[in-house]
Protein backbone atom coordinates (compact mmCIF):
# COMPACT_ATOMS: atom_id res chain seq x y z
CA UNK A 1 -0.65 4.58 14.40
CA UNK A 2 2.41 6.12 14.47
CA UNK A 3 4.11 5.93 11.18
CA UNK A 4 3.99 9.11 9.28
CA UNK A 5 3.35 8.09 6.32
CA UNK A 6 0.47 5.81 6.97
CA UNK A 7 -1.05 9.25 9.06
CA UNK A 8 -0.64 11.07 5.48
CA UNK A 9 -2.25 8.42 3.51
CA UNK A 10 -4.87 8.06 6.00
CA UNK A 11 -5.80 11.68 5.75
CA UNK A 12 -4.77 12.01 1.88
CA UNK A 13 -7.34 9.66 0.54
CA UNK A 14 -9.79 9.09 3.86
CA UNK A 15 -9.05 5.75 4.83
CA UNK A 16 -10.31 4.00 7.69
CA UNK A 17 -8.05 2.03 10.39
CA UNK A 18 -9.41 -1.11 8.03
CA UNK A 19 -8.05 0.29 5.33
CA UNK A 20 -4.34 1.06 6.50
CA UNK A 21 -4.59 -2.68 7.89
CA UNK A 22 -5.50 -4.36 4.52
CA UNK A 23 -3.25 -1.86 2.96
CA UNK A 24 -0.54 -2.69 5.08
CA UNK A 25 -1.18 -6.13 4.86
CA UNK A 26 -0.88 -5.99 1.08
CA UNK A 27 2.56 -4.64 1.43
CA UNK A 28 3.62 -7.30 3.66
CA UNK A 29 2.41 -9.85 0.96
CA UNK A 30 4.42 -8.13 -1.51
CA UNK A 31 7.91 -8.75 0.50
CA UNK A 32 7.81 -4.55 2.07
CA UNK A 33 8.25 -5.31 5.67
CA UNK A 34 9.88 -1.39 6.18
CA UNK A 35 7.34 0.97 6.47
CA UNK A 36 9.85 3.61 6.64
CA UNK A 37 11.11 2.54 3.24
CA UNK A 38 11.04 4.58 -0.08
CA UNK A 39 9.65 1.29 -1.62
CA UNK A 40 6.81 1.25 1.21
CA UNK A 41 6.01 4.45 0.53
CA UNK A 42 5.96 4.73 -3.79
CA UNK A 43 4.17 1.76 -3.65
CA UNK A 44 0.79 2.73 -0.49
CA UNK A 45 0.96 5.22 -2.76
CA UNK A 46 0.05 3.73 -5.97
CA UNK A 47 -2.62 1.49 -4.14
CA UNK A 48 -4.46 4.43 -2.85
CA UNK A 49 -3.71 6.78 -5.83
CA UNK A 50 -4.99 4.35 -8.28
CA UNK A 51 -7.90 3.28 -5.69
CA UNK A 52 -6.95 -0.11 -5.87
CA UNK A 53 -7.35 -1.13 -2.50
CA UNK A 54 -10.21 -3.52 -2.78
CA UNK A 55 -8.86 -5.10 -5.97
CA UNK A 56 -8.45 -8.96 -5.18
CA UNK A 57 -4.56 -9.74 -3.77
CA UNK A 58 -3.97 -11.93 -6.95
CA UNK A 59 -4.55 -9.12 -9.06
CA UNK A 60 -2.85 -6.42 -7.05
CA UNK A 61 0.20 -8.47 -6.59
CA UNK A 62 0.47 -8.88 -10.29
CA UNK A 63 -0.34 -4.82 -11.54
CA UNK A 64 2.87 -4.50 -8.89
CA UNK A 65 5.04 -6.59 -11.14
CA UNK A 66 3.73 -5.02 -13.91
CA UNK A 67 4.44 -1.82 -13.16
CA UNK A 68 7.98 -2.80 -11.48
CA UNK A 69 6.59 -1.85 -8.09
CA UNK A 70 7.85 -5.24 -7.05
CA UNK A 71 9.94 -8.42 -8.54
């Protein structure tokens, strides 16, 4: 785990080295490949701030769009 960000999330909100998986797994499904990336970042953010981590994919994918996270 070296990414800094995923390090700050991890110890931000307690997650597990199964949650920064499915959380970066969920990113990848959205189109963010860059985990360095602004876009990476604002939106690991919103997941975790908004505890939304075990919501189902479908449903995740489409709060994203709502909230112009992604396209």
């Amino acid at each position: 785990m070296e990414n800094k960000i995923l390090i700050d999330l991890s110890v931000k909100y307690g997650l597990s080295s199964a949650d920064l998986s499915k959380l970066v797994s969920i990113l990848y499904q959205a189109g963010v490949h860059d985990a360095e990336s602004r876009q990476f970042h604002q939106i690991a953010n919103f997941i975790c701030e908004s505890k939304m981590l075990d919501v189902a994919p479908e449903e995740l994918m489409e709060e994203l769009r709502r909230k112009g996270l992604i396209k």
